[in-house]
Protein backbone atom coordinates (compact mmCIF):
# COMPACT_ATOMS: atom_id res chain seq x y z
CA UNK A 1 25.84 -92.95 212.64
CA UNK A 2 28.78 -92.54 215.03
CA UNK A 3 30.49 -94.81 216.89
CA UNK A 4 32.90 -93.36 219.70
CA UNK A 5 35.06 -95.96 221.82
CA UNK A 6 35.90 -93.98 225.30
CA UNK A 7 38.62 -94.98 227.71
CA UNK A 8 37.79 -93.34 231.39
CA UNK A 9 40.74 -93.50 234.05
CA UNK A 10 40.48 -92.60 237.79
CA UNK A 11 38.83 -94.44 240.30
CA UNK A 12 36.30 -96.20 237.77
CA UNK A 13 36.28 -99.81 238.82
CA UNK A 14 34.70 -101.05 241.94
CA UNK A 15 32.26 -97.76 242.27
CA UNK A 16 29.07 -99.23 240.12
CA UNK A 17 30.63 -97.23 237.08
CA UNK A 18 29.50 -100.31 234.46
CA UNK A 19 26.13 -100.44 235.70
CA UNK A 20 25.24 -96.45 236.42
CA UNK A 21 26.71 -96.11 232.55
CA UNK A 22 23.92 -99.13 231.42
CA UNK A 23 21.45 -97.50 233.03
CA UNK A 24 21.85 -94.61 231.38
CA UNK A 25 22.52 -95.41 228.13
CA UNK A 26 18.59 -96.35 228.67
CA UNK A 27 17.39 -92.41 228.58
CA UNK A 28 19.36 -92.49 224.74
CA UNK A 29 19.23 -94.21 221.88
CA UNK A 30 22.53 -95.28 221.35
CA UNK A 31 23.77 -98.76 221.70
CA UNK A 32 27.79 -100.19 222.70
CA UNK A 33 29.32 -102.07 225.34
CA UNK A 34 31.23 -101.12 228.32
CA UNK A 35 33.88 -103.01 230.00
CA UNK A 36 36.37 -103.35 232.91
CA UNK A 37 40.37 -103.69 231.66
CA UNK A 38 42.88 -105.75 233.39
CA UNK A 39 44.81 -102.31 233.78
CA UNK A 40 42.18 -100.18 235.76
CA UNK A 41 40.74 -98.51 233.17
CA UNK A 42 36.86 -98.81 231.55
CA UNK A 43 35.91 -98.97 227.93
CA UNK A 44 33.05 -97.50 226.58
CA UNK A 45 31.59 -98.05 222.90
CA UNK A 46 28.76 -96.16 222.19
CA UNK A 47 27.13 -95.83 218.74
CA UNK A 48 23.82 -93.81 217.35
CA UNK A 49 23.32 -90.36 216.00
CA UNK A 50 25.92 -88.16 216.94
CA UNK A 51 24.04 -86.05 219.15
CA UNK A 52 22.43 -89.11 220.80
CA UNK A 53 26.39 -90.18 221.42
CA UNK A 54 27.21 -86.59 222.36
CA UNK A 55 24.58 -86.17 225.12
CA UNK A 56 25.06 -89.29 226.16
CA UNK A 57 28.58 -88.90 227.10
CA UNK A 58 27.87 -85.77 228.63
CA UNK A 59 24.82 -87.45 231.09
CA UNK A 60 28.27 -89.73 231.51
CA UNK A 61 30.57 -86.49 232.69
CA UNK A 62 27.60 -85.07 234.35
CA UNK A 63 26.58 -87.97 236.13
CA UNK A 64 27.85 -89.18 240.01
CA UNK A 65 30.48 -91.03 238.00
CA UNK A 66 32.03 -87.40 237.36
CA UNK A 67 34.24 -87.04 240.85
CA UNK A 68 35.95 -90.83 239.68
CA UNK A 69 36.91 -90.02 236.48
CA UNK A 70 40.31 -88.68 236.10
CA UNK A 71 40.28 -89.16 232.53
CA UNK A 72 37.98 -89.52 229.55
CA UNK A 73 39.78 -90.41 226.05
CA UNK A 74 37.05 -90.56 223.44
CA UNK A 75 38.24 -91.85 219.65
CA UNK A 76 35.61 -91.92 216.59
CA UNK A 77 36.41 -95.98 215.54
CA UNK A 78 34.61 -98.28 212.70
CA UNK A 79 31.31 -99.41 213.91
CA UNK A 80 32.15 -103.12 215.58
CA UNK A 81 29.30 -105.19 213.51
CA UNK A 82 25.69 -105.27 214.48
CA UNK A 83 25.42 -103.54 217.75
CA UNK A 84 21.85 -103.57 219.29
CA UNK A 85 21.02 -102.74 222.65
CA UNK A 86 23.81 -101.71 225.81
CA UNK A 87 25.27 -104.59 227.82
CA UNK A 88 28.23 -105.12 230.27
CA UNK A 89 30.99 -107.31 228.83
CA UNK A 90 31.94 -108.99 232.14
């Protein structure tokens, strides 16, 4: 298992980014969180197989979300706990 926590910069809060990134982490199997920041940025934890995590960071890049993001930072962290499913930390 991997788990990858991404930082994405740009225009990536207001647009639907959160909830275009849920709905795709539905066409993987890979499970995280992903989260607005008090300083613009988004956080993304994803976990599962690394190719699972791999392609689903590229549907991420690939995605409309690509012409907001300015900058993706990816880091390979500890799994946090039990992660099951994808939600939106509000």
């Amino acid at each position: 298992m991997k788990t990858l926590e991404v930082h994405y910069e740009g225009n990536v809060q207001g647009v639907g980014f959160r909830y275009t990134v849920k709905n795709l982490a539905r066409e993987y199997e890979v499970s995280g969180t992903v989260e607005n920041l008090p300083d613009g940025r988004v956080r993304l934890v994803a976990a599962g197989e690394p190719a699972e995590v791999s392609s689903f960071l590229e549907a991420i890049r690939t995605s409309a979300l690509a012409g907001h993001i300015a900058l993706e930072t990816p880091r390979e962290i500890p799994r946090p706990g039990a992660l099951r499913g994808f939600s939106i930390i509000p």
